[in-house]
Protein backbone atom coordinates (compact mmCIF):
# COMPACT_ATOMS: atom_id res chain seq x y z
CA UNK A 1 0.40 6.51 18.74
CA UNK A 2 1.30 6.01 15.51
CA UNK A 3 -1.33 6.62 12.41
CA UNK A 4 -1.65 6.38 8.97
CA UNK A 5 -3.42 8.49 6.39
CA UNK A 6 -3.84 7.85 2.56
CA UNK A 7 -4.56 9.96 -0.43
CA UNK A 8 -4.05 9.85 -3.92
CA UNK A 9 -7.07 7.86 -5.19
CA UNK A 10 -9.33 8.47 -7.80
CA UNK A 11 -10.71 7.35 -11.20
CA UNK A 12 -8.90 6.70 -14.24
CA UNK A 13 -8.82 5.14 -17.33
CA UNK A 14 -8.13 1.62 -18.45
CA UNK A 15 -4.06 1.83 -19.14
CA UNK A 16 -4.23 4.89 -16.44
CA UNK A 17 -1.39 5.67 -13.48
CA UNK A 18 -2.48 6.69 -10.14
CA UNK A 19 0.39 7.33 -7.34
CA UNK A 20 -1.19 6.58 -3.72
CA UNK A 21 0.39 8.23 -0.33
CA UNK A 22 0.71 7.17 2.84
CA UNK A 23 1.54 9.27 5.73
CA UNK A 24 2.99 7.66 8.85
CA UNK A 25 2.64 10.33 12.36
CA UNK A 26 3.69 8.80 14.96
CA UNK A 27 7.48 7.73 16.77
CA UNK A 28 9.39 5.16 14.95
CA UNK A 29 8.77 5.61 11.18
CA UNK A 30 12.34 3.77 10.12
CA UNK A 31 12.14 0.73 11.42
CA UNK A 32 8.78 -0.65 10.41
CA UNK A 33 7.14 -3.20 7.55
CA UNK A 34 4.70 -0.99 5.58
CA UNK A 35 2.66 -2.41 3.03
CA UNK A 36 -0.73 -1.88 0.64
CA UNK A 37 -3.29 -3.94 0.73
CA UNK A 38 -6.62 -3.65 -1.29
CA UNK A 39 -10.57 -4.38 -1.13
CA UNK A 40 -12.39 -4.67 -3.82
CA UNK A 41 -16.55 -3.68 -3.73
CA UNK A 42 -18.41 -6.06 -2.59
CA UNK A 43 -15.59 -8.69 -1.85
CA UNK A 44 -13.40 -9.07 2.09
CA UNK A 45 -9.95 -6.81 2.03
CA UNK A 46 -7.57 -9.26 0.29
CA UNK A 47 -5.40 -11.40 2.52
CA UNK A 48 -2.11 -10.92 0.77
CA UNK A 49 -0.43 -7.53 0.85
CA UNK A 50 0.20 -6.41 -3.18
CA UNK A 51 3.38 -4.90 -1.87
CA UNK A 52 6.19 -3.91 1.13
CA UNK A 53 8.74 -2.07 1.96
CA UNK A 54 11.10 -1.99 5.33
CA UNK A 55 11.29 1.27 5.88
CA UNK A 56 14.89 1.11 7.75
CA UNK A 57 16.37 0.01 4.35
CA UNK A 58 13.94 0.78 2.09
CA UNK A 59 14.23 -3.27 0.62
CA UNK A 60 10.99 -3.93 -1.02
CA UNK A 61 8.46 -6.95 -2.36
CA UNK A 62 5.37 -7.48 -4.73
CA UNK A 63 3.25 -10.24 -4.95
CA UNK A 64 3.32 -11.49 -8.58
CA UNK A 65 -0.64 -10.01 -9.38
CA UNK A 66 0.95 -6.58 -9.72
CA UNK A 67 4.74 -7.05 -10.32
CA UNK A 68 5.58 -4.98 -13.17
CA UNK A 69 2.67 -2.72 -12.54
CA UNK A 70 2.97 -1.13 -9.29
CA UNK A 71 6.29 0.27 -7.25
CA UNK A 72 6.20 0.59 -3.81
CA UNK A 73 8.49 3.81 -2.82
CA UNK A 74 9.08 6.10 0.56
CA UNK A 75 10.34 9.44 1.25
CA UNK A 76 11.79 8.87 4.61
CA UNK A 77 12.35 12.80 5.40
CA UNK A 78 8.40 13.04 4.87
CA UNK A 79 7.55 9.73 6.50
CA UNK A 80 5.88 8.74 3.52
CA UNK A 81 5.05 5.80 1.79
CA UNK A 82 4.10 5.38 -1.91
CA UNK A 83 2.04 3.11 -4.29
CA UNK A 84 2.81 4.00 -7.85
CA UNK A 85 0.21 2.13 -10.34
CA UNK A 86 0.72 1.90 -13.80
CA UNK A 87 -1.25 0.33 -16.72
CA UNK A 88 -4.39 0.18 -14.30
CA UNK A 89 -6.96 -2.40 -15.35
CA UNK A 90 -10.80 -2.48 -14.12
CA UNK A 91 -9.97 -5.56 -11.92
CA UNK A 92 -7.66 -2.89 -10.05
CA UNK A 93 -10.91 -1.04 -8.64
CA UNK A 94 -10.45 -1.23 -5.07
CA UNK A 95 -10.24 0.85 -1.58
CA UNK A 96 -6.84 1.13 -1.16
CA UNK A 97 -5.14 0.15 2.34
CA UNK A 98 -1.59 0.93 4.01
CA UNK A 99 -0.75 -0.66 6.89
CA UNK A 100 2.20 -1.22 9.40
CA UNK A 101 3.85 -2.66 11.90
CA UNK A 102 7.07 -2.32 14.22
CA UNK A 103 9.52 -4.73 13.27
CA UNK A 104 11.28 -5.96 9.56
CA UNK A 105 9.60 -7.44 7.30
CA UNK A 106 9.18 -11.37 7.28
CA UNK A 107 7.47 -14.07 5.27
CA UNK A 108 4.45 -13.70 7.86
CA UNK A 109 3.89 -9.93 6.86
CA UNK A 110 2.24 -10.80 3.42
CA UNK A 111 -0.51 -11.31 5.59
CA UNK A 112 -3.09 -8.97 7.15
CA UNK A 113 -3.17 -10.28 10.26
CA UNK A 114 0.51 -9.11 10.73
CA UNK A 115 -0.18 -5.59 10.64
CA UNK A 116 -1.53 -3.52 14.04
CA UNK A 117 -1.74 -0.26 12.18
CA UNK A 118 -3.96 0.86 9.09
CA UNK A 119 -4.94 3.53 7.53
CA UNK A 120 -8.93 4.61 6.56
CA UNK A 121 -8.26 3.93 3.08
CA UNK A 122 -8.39 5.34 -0.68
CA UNK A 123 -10.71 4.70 -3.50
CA UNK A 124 -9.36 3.63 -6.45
CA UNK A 125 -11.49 3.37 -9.37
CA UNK A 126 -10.56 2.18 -13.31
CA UNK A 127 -13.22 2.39 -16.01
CA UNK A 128 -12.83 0.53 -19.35
């Protein structure tokens, strides 16, 4: 059974970096769409993943809210998957998702509903 475990969050300053992991256990770690997803307090866990990776080839996407900002990374030997955010604003305040599933990437994996597996999440906050 595969599962995933984050770390990394934590508070920080307007303009601040924060570098998010994502541990995959489990069989089958190459040849699955990873991705981060977010939820803000008090608002549902956004639909649209902020970024994804196919771990087989390591190809990767952002949606255009943090393109520039945030780079989405693995260490395959560790079975690790990374969110590095730079120039964090207070709008990035969040609990922090990674999810997977066990096939490549497609234009249906931007979406939540995609994903089988997740992880219990990170807090992420930014003060101003």
């Amino acid at each position: 059974v595969q599962q995933l475990v984050e770390s990394g969050g934590g508070s920080v300053e307007t303009g601040g970096s924060l570098t998010l992991s994502c541990a995959f256990s489990g069989y089958g770690y190459s040849s699955h769409c990873m991705a981060w997803f977010r939820q803000a307090p008090g608002k549902e866990r956004e639909e649209v993943a902020l970024a994804r990776i196919y771990t087989w080839n390591g190809n990767t996407d952002y949606a255009a809210s943090v393109k520039g900002r945030f780079t989405i990374s693995q260490d395959k030997e560790k079975n690790t998957m990374y969110l590095q955010m730079n120039n964090l604003k207070p709008e990035d305040t969040a609990t922090y998702y990674c999810a997977a599933h066990g096939y490549a990437c497609t234009s249906g994996s931007w979406s939540q509903a995609a994903y089988t597996h997740w992880g219990q999440g990170t807090q992420v906050n930014v003060s101003s």
